[in-house]
Protein backbone atom coordinates (compact mmCIF):
# COMPACT_ATOMS: atom_id res chain seq x y z
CA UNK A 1 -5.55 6.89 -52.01
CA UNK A 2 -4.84 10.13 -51.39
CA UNK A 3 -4.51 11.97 -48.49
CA UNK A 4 -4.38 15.22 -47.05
CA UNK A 5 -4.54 15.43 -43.63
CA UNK A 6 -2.86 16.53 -40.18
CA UNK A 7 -3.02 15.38 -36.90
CA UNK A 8 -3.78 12.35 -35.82
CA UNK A 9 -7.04 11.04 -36.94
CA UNK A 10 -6.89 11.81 -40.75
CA UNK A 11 -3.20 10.28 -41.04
CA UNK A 12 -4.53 7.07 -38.85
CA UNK A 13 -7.25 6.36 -41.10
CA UNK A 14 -4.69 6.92 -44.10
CA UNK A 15 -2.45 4.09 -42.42
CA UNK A 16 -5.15 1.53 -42.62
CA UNK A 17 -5.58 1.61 -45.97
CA UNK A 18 -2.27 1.47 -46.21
CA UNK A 19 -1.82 -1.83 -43.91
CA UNK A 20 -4.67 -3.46 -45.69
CA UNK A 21 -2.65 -2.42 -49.16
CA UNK A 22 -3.69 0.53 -50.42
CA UNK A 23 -1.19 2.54 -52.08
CA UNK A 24 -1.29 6.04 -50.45
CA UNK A 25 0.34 8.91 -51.65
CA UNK A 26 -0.17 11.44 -48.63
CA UNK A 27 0.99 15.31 -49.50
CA UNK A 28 2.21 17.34 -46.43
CA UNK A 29 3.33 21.42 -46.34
CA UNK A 30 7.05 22.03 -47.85
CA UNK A 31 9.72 22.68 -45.19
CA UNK A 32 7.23 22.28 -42.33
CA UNK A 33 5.67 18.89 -42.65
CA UNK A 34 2.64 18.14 -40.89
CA UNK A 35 1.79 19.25 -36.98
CA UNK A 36 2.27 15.49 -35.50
CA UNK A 37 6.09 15.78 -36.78
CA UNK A 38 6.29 17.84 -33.70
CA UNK A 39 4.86 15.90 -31.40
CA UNK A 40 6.97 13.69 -28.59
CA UNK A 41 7.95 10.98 -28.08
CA UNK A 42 11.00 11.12 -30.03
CA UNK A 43 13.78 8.93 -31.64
CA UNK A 44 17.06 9.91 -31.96
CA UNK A 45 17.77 10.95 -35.40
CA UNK A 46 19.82 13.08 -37.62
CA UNK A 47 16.73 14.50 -39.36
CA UNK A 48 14.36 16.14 -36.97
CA UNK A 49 11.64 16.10 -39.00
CA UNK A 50 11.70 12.20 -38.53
CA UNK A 51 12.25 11.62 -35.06
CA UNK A 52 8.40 11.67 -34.05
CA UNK A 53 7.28 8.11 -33.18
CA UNK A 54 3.61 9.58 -33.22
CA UNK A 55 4.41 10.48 -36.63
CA UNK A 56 6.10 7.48 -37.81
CA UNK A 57 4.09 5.44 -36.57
CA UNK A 58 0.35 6.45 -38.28
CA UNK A 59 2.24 7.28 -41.83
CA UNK A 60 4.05 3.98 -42.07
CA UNK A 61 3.29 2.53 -45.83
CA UNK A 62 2.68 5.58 -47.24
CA UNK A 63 4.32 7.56 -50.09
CA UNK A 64 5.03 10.99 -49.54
CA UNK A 65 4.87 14.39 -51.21
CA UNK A 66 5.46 17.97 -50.40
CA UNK A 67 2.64 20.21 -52.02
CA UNK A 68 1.60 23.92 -50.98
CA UNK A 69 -1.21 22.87 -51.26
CA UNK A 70 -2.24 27.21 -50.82
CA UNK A 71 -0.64 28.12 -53.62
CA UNK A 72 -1.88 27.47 -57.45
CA UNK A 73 1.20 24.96 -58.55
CA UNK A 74 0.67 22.74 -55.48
CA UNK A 75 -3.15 22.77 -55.34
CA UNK A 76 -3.02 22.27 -59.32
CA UNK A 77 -0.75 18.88 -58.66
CA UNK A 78 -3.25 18.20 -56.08
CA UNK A 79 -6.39 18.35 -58.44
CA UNK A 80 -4.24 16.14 -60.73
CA UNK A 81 -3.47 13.97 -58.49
CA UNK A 82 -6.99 13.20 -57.28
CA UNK A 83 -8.33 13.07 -60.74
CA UNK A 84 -6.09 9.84 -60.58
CA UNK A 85 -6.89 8.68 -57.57
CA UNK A 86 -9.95 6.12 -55.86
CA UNK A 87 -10.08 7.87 -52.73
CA UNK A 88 -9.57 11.41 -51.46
CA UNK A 89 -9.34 11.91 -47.67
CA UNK A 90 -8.91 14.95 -46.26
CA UNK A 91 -9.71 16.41 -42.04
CA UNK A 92 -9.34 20.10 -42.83
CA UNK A 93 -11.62 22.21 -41.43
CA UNK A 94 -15.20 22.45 -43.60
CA UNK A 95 -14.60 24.37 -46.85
CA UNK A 96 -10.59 24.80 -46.54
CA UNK A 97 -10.13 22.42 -49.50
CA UNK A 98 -12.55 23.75 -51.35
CA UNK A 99 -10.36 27.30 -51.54
């Protein structure tokens, strides 16, 4: 599987393909991460981009990659990537991943 998506609801449904033992690969912004990396509670940590539990908790057995996915090399690895791939689940808003 993979997955592109923010929030809540698009990394959720990632996470239960995951549990049921999918192998998902999901690809997040460089730098930045995803907006739920920002979101409290949070855990203690030396990293701050990993101290969201909201975060942790609905990307647990996933795999992770850092695409721009705006840019031609990232959404190029992208298109490779899904040529690969069973499933392709996105929650952008209608027609962003189609620029």
């Amino acid at each position: 599987v993979l997955e592109a998506t923010t929030s809540l609801a698009g990394p959720f449904a990632g996470t239960l393909l995951a549990d049921m033992g999918a192998e998902v690969i999901k690809c997040e912004m460089p730098k930045t991460g995803e907006i739920i990396r920002y979101c409290p509670p949070f855990l203690p940590s030396s990293d701050p981009l990993e101290q969201s539990i909201i975060h942790l908790s609905v990307n647990r057995n996933k795999k992770n990659v850092t695409l721009a996915l705006n840019q031609p090399g990232g959404a190029q690895v992208f298109r490779e990537l899904a040529a690969e791939a069973d499933v392709v689940i996105q929650n952008y808003k209608p027609g962003t991943m189609d620029k």
